[in-house]
PDB file of N, CA and C in Angstrom:
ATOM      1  N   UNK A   1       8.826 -16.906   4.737  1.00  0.00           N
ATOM      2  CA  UNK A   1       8.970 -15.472   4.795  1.00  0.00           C
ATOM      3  C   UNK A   1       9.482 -15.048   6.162  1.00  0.00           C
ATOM      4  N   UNK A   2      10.459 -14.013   6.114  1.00  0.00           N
ATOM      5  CA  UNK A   2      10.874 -13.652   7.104  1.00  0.00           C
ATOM      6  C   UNK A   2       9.841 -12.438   7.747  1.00  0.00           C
ATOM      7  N   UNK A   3       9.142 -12.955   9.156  1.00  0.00           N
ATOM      8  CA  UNK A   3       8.491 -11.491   9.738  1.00  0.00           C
ATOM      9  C   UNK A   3       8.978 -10.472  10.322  1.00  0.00           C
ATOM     10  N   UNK A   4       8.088  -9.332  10.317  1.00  0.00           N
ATOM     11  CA  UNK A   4       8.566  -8.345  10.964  1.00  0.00           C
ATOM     12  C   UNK A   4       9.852  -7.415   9.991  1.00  0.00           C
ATOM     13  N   UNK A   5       9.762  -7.472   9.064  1.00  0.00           N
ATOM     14  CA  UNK A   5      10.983  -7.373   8.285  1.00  0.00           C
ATOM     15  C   UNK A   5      10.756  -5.804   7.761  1.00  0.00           C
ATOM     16  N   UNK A   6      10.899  -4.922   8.491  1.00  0.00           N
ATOM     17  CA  UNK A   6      10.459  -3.717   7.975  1.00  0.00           C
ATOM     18  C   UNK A   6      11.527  -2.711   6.436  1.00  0.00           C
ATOM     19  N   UNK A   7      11.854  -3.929   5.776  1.00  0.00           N
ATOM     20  CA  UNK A   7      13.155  -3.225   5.032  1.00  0.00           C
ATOM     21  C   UNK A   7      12.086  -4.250   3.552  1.00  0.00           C
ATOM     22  N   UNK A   8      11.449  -4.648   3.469  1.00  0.00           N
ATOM     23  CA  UNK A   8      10.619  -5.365   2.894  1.00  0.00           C
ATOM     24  C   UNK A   8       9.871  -4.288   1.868  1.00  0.00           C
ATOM     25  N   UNK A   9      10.265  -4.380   0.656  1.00  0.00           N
ATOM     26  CA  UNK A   9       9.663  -2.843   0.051  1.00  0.00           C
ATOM     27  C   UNK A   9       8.486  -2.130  -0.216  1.00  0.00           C
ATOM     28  N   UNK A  10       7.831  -1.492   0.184  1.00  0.00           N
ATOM     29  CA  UNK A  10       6.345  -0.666   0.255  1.00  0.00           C
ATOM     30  C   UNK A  10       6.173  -0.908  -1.340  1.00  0.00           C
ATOM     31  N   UNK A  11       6.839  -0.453  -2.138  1.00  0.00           N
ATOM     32  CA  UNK A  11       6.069  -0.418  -3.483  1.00  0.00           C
ATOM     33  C   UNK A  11       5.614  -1.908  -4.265  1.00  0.00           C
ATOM     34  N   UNK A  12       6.532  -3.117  -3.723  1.00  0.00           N
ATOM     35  CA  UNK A  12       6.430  -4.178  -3.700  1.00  0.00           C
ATOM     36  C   UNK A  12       4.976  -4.684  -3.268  1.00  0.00           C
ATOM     37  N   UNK A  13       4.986  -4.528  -1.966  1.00  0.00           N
ATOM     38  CA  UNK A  13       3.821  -4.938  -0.866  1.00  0.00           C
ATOM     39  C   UNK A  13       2.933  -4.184  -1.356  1.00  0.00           C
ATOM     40  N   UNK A  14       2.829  -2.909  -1.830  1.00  0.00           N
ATOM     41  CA  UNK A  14       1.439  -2.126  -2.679  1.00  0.00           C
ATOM     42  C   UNK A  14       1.221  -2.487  -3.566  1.00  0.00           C
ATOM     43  N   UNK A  15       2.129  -3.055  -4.793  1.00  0.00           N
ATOM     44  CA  UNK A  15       1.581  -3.883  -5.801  1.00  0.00           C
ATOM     45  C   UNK A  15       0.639  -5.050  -6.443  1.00  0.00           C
ATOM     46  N   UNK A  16       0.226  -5.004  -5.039  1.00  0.00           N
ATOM     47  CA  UNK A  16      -0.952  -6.447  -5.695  1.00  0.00           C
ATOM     48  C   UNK A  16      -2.469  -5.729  -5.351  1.00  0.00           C
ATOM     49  N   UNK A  17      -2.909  -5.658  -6.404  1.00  0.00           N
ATOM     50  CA  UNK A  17      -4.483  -5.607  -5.835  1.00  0.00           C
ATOM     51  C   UNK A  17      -5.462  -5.560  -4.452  1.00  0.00           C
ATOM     52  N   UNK A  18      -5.165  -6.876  -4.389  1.00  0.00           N
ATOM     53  CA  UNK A  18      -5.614  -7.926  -2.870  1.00  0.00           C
ATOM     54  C   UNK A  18      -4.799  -7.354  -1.519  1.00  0.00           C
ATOM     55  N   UNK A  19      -3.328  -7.068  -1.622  1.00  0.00           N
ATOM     56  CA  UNK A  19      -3.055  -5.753  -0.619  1.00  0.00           C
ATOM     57  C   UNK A  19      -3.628  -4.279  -0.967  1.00  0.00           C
ATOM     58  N   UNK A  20      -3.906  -3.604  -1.797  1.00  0.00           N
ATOM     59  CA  UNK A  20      -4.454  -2.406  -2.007  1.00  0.00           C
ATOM     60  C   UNK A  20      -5.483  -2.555  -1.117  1.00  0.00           C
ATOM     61  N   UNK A  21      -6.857  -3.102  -1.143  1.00  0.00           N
ATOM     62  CA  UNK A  21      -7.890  -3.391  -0.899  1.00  0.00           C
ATOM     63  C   UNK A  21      -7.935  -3.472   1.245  1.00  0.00           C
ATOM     64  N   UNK A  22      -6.579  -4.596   1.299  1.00  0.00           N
ATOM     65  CA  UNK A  22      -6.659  -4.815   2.625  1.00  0.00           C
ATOM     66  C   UNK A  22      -5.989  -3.310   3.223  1.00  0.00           C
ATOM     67  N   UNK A  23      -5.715  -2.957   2.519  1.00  0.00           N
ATOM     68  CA  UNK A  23      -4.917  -1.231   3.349  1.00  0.00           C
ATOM     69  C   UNK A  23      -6.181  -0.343   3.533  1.00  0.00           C
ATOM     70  N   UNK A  24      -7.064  -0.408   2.120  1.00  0.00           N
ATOM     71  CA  UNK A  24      -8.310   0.368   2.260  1.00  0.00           C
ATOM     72  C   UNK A  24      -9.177   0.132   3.192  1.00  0.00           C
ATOM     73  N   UNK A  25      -9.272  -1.339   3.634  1.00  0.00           N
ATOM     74  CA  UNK A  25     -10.706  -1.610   4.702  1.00  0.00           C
ATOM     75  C   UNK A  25      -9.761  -1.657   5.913  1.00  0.00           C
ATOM     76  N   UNK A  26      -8.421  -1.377   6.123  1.00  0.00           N
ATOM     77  CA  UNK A  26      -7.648  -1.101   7.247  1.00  0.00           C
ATOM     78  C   UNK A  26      -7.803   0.237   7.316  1.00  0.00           C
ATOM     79  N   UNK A  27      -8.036   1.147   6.680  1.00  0.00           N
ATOM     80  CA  UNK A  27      -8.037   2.823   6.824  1.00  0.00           C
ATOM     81  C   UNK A  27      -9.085   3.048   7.233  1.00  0.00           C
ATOM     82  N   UNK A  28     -10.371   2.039   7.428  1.00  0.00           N
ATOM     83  CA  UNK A  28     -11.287   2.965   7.811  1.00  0.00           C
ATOM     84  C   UNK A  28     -12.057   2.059   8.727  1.00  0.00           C
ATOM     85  N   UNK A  29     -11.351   1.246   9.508  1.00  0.00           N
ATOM     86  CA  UNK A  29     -11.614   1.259  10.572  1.00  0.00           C
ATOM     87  C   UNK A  29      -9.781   1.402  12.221  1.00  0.00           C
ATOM     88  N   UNK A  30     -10.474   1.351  13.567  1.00  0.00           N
ATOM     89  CA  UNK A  30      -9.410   1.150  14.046  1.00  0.00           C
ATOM     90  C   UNK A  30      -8.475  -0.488  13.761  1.00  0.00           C
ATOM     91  N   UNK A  31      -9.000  -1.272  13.601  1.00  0.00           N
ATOM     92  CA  UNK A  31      -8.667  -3.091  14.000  1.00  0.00           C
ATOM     93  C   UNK A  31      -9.530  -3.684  13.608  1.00  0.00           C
ATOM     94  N   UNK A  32      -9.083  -4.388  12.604  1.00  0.00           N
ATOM     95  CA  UNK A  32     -10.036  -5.636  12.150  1.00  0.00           C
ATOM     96  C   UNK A  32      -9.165  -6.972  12.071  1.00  0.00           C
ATOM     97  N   UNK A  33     -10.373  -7.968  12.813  1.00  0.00           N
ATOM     98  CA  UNK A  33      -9.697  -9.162  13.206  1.00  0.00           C
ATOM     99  C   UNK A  33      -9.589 -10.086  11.751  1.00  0.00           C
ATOM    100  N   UNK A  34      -8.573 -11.047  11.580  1.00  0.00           N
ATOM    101  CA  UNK A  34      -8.709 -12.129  10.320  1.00  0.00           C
ATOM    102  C   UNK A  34      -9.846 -12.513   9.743  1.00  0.00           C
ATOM    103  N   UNK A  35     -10.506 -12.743  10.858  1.00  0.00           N
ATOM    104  CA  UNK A  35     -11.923 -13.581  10.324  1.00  0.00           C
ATOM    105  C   UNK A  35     -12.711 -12.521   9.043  1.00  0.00           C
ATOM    106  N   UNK A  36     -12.888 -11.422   9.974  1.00  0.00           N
ATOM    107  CA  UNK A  36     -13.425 -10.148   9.130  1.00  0.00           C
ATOM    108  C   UNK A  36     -12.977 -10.116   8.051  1.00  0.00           C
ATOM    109  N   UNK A  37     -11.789  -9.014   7.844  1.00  0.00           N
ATOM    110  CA  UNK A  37     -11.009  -8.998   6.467  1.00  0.00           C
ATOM    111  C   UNK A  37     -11.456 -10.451   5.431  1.00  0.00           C
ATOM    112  N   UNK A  38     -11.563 -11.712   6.071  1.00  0.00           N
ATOM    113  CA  UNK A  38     -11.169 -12.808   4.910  1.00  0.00           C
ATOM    114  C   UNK A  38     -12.525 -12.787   4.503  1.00  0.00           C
ATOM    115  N   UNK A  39     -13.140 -12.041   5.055  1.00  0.00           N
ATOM    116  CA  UNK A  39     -14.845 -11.918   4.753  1.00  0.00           C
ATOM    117  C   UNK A  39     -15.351 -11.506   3.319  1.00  0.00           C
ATOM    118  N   UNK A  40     -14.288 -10.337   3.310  1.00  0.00           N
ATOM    119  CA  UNK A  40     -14.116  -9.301   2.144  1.00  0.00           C
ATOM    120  C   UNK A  40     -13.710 -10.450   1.060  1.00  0.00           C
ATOM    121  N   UNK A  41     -13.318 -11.040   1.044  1.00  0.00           N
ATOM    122  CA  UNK A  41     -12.673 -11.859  -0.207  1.00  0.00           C
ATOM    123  C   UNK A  41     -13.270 -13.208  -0.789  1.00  0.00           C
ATOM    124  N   UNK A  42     -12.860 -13.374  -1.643  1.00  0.00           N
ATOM    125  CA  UNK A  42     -13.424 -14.780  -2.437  1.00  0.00           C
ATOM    126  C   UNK A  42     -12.073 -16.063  -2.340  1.00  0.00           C
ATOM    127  N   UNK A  43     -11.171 -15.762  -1.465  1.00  0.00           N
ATOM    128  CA  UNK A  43     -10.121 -16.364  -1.382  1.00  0.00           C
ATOM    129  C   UNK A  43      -9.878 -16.836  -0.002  1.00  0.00           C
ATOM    130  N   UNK A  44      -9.160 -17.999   0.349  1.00  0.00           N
ATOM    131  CA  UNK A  44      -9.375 -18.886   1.656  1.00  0.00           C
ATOM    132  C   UNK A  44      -8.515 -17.899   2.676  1.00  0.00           C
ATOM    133  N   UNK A  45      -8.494 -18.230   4.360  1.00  0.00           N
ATOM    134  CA  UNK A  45      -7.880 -17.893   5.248  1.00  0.00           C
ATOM    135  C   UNK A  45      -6.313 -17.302   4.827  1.00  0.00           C
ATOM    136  N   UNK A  46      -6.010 -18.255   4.615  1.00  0.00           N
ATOM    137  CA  UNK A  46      -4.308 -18.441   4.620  1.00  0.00           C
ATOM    138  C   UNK A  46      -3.654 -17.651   3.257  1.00  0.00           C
ATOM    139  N   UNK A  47      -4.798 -17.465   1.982  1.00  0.00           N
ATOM    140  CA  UNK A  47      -4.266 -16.866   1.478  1.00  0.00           C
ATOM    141  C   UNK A  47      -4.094 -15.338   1.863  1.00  0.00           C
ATOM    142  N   UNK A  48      -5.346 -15.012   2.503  1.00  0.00           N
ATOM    143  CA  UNK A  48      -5.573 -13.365   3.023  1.00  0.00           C
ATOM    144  C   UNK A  48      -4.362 -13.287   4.172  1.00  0.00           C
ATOM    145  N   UNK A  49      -4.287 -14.355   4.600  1.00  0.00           N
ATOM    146  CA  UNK A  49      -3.003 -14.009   6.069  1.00  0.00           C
ATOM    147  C   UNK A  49      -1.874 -13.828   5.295  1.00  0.00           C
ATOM    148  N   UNK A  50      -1.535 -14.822   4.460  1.00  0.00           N
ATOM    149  CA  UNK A  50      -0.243 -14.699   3.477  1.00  0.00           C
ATOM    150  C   UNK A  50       0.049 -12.571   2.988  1.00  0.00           C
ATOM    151  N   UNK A  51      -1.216 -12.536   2.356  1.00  0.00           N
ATOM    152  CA  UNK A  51      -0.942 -11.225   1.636  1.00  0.00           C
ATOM    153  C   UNK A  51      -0.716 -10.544   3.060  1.00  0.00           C
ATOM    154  N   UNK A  52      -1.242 -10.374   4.587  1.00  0.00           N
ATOM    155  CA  UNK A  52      -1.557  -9.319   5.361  1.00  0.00           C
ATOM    156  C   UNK A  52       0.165  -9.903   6.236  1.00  0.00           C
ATOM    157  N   UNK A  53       0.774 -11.161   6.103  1.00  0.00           N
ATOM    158  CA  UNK A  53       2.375 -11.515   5.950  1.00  0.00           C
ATOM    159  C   UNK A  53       3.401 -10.105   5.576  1.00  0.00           C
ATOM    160  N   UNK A  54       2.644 -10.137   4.099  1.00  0.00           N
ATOM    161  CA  UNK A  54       3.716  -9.087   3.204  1.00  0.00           C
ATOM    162  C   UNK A  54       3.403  -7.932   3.507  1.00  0.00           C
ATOM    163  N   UNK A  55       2.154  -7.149   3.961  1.00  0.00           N
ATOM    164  CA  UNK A  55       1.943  -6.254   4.586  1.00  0.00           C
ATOM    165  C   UNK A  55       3.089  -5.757   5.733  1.00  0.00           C
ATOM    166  N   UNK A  56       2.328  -6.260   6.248  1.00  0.00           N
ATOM    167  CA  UNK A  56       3.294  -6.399   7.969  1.00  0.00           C
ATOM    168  C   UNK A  56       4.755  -6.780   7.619  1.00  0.00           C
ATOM    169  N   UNK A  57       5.428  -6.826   7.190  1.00  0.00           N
ATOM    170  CA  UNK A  57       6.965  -7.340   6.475  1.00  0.00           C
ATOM    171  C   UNK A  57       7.108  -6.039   6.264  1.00  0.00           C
ATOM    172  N   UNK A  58       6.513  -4.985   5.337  1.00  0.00           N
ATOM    173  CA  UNK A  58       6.757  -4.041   4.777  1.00  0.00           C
ATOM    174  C   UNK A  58       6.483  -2.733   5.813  1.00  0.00           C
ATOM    175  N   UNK A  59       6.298  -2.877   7.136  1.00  0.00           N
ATOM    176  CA  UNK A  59       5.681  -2.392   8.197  1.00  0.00           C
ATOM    177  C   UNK A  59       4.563  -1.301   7.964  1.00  0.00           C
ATOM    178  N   UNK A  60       3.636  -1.745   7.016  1.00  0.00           N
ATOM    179  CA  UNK A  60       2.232  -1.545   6.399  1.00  0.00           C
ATOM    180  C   UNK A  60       1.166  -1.673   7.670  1.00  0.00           C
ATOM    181  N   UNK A  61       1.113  -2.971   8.307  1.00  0.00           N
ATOM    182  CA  UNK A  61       0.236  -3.378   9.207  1.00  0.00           C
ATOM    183  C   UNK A  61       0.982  -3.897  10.184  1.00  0.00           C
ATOM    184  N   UNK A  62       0.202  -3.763  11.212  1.00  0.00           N
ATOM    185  CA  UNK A  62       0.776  -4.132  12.854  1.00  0.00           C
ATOM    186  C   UNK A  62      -0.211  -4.780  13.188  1.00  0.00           C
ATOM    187  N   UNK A  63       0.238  -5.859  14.154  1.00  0.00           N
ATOM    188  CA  UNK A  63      -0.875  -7.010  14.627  1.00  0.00           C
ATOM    189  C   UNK A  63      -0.619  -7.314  15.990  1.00  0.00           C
ATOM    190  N   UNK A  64      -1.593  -7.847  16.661  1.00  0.00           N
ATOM    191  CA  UNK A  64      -1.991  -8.060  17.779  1.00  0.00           C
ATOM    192  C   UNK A  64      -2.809  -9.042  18.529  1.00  0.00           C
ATOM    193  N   UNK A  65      -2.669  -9.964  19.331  1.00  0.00           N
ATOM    194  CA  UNK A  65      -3.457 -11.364  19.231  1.00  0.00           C
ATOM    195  C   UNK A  65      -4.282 -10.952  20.831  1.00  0.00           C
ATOM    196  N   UNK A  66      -5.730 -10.990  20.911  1.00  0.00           N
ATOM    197  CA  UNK A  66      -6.741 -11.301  21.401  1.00  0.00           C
ATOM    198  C   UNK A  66      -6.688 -12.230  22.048  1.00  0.00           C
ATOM    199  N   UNK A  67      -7.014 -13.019  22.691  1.00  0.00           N
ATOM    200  CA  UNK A  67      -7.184 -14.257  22.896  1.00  0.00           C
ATOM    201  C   UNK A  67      -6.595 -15.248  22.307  1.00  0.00           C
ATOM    202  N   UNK A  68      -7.574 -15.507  20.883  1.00  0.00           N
ATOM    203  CA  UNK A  68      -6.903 -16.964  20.036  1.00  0.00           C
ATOM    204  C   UNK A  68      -7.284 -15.552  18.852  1.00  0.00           C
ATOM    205  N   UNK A  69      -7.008 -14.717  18.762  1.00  0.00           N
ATOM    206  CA  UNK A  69      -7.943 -14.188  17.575  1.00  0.00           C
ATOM    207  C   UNK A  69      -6.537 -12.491  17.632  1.00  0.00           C
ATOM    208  N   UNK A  70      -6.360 -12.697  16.180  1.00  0.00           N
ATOM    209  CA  UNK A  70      -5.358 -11.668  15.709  1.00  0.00           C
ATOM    210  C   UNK A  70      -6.110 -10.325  14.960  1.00  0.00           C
ATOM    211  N   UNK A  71      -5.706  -9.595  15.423  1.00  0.00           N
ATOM    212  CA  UNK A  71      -6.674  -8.135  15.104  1.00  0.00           C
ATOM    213  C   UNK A  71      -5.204  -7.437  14.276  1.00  0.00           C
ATOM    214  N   UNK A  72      -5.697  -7.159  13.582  1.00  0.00           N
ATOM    215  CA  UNK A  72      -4.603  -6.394  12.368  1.00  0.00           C
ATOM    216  C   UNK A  72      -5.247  -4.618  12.274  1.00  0.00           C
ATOM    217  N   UNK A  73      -4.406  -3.854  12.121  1.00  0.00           N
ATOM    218  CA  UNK A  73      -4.126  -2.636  12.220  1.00  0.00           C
ATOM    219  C   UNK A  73      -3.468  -1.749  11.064  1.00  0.00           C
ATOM    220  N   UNK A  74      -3.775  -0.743  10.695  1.00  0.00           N
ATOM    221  CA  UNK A  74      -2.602  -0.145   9.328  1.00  0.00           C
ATOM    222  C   UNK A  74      -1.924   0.845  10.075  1.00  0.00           C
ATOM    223  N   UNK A  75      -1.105   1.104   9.287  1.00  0.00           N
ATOM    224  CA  UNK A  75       0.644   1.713   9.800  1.00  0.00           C
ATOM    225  C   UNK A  75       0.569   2.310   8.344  1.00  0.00           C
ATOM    226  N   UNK A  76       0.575   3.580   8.486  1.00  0.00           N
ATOM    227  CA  UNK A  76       0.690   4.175   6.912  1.00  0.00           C
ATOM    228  C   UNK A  76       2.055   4.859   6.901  1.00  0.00           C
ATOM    229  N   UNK A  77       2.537   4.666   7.855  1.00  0.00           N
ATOM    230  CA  UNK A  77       3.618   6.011   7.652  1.00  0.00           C
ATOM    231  C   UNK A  77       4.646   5.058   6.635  1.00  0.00           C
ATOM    232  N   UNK A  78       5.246   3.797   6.321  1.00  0.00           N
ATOM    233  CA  UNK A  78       5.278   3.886   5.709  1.00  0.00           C
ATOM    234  C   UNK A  78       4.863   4.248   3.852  1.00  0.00           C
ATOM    235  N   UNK A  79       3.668   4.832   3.974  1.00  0.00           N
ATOM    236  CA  UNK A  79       3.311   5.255   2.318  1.00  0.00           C
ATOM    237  C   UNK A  79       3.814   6.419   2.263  1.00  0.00           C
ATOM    238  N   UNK A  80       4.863   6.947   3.307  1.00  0.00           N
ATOM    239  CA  UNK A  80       5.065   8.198   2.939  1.00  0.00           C
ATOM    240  C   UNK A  80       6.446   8.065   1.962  1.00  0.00           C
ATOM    241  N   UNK A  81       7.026   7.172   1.936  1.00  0.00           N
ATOM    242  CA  UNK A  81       7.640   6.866   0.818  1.00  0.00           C
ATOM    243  C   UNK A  81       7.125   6.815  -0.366  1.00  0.00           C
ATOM    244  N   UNK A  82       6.220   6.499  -0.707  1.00  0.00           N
ATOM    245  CA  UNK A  82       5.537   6.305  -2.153  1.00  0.00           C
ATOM    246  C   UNK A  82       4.754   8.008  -2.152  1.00  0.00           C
ATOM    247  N   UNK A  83       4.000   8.382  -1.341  1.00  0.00           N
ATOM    248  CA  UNK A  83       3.819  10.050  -1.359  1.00  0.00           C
ATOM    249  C   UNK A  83       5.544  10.421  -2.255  1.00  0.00           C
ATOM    250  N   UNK A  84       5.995  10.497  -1.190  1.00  0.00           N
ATOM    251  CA  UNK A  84       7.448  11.285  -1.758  1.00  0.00           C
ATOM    252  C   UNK A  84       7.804  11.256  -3.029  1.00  0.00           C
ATOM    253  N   UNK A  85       7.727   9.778  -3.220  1.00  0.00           N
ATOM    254  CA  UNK A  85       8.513   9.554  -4.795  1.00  0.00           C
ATOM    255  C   UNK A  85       7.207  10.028  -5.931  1.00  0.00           C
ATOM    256  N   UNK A  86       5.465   9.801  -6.022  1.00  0.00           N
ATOM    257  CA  UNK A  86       4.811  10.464  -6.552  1.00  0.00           C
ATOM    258  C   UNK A  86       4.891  12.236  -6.672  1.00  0.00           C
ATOM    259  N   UNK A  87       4.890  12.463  -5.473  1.00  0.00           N
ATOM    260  CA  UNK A  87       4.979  13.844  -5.629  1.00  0.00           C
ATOM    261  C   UNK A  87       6.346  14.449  -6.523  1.00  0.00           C
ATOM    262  N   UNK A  88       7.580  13.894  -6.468  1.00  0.00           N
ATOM    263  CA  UNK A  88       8.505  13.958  -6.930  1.00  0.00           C
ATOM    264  C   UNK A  88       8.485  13.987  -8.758  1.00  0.00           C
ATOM    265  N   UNK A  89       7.446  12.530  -8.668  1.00  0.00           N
ATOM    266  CA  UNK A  89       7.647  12.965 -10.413  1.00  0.00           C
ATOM    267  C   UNK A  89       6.016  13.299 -10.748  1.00  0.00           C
ATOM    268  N   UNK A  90       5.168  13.825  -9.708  1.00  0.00           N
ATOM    269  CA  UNK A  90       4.198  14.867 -10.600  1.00  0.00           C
ATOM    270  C   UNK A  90       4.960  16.256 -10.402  1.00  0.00           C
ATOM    271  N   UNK A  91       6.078  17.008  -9.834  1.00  0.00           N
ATOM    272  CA  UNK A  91       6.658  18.118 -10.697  1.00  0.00           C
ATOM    273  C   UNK A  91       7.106  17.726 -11.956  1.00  0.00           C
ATOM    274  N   UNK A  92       8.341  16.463 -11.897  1.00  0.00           N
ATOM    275  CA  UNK A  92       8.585  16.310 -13.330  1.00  0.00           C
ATOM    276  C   UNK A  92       7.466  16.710 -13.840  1.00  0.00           C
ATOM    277  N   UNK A  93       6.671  15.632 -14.110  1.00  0.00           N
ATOM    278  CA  UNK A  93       5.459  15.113 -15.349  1.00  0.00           C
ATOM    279  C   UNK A  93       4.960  17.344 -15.326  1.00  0.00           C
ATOM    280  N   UNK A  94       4.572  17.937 -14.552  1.00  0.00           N
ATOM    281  CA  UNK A  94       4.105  18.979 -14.537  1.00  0.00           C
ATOM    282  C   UNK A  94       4.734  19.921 -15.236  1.00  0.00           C
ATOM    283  N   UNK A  95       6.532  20.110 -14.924  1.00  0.00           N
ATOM    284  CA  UNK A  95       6.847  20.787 -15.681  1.00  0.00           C
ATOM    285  C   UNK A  95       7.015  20.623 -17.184  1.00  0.00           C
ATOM    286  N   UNK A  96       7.484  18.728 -17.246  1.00  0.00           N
ATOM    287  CA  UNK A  96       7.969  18.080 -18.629  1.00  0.00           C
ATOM    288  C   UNK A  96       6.619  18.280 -19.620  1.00  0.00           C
ATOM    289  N   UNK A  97       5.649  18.270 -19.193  1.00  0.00           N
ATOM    290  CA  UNK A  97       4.474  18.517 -19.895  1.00  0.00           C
ATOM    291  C   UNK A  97       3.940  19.490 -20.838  1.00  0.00           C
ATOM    292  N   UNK A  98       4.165  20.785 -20.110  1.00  0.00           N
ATOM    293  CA  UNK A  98       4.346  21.897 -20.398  1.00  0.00           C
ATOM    294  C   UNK A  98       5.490  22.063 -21.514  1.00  0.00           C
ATOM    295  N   UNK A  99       6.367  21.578 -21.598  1.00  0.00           N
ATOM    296  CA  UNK A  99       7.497  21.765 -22.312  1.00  0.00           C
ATOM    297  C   UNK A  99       7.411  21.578 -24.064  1.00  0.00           C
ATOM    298  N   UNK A 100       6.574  20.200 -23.785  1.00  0.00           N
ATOM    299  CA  UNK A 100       6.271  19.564 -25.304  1.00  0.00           C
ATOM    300  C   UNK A 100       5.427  21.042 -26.003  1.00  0.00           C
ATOM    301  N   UNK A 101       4.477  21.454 -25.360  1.00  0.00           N
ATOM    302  CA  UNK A 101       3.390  22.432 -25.993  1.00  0.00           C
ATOM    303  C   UNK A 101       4.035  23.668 -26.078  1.00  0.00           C
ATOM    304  N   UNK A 102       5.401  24.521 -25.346  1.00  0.00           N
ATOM    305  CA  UNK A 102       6.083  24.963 -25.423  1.00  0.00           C
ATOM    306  C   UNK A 102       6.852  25.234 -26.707  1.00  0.00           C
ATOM    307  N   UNK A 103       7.446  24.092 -27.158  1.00  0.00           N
ATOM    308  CA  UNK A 103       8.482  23.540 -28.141  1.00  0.00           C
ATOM    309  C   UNK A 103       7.354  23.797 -29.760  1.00  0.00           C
ATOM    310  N   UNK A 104       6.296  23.069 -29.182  1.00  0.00           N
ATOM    311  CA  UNK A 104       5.183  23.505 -30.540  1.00  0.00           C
ATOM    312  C   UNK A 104       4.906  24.677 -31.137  1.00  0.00           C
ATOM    313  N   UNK A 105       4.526  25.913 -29.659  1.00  0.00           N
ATOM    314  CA  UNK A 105       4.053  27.298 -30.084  1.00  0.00           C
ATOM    315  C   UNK A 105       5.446  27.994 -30.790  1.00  0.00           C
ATOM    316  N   UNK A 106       6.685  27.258 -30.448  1.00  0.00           N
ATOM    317  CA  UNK A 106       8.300  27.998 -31.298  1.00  0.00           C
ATOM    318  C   UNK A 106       8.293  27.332 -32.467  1.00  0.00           C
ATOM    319  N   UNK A 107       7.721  26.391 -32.614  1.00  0.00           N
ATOM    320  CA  UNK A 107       7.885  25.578 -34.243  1.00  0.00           C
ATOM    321  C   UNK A 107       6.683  26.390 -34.947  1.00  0.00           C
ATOM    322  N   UNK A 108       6.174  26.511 -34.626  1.00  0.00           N
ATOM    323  CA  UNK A 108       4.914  27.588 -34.982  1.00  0.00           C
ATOM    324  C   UNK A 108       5.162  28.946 -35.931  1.00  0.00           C
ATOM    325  N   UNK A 109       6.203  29.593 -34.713  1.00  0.00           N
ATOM    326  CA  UNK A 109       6.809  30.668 -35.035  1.00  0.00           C
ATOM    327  C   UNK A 109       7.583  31.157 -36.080  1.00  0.00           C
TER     328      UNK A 109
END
């Protein structure tokens, strides 16, 4: 995998579960080191680094090495892409919605 790759797609990198989760226990604190996070899981080191890889690719998370010890960070501004495009089609869905029940009360008529 290529790092640092901030062209790496957010909706991609949000798609797995196991990243959902690591964005959530990244939101609510400042920095949590590897050890921690892999705490949270039932899955080995390398797989949690792998997923927090595609994170950080997608410039989701930003990292930082301690000593011998890597402290990981969330970066949300990219979700403001996925904001955008949700908000985008809850007008659709809002107006298109309305429309069907619309179309009913004239068949009615």
């Amino acid at each position: 995998m290529i790092e640092n790759n901030p062209s790496r797609d957010v909706f991609d990198a949000i798609a797995d579960p196991t990243r959902r989760q690591l964005i959530h226990l990244l939101s609510q604190t400042e920095e949590k080191p590897l050890h921690e996070l892999k705490a949270q899981f039932s899955m080995g080191r390398t797989a949690v680094s792998k997923h927090l890889t595609i994170l950080k690719e997608a410039g989701l998370v930003l990292d930082r090495k301690v000593g011998r010890e890597t402290r990981f960070r969330l970066n949300a501004e990219p979700l403001r892409e996925v904001q955008d495009w949700v908000a985008f089609y809850s007008k659709y869905w809002t107006t298109n919605m309305l429309r069907p029940s619309q179309l009913f009360e004239e068949e009615e008529e």
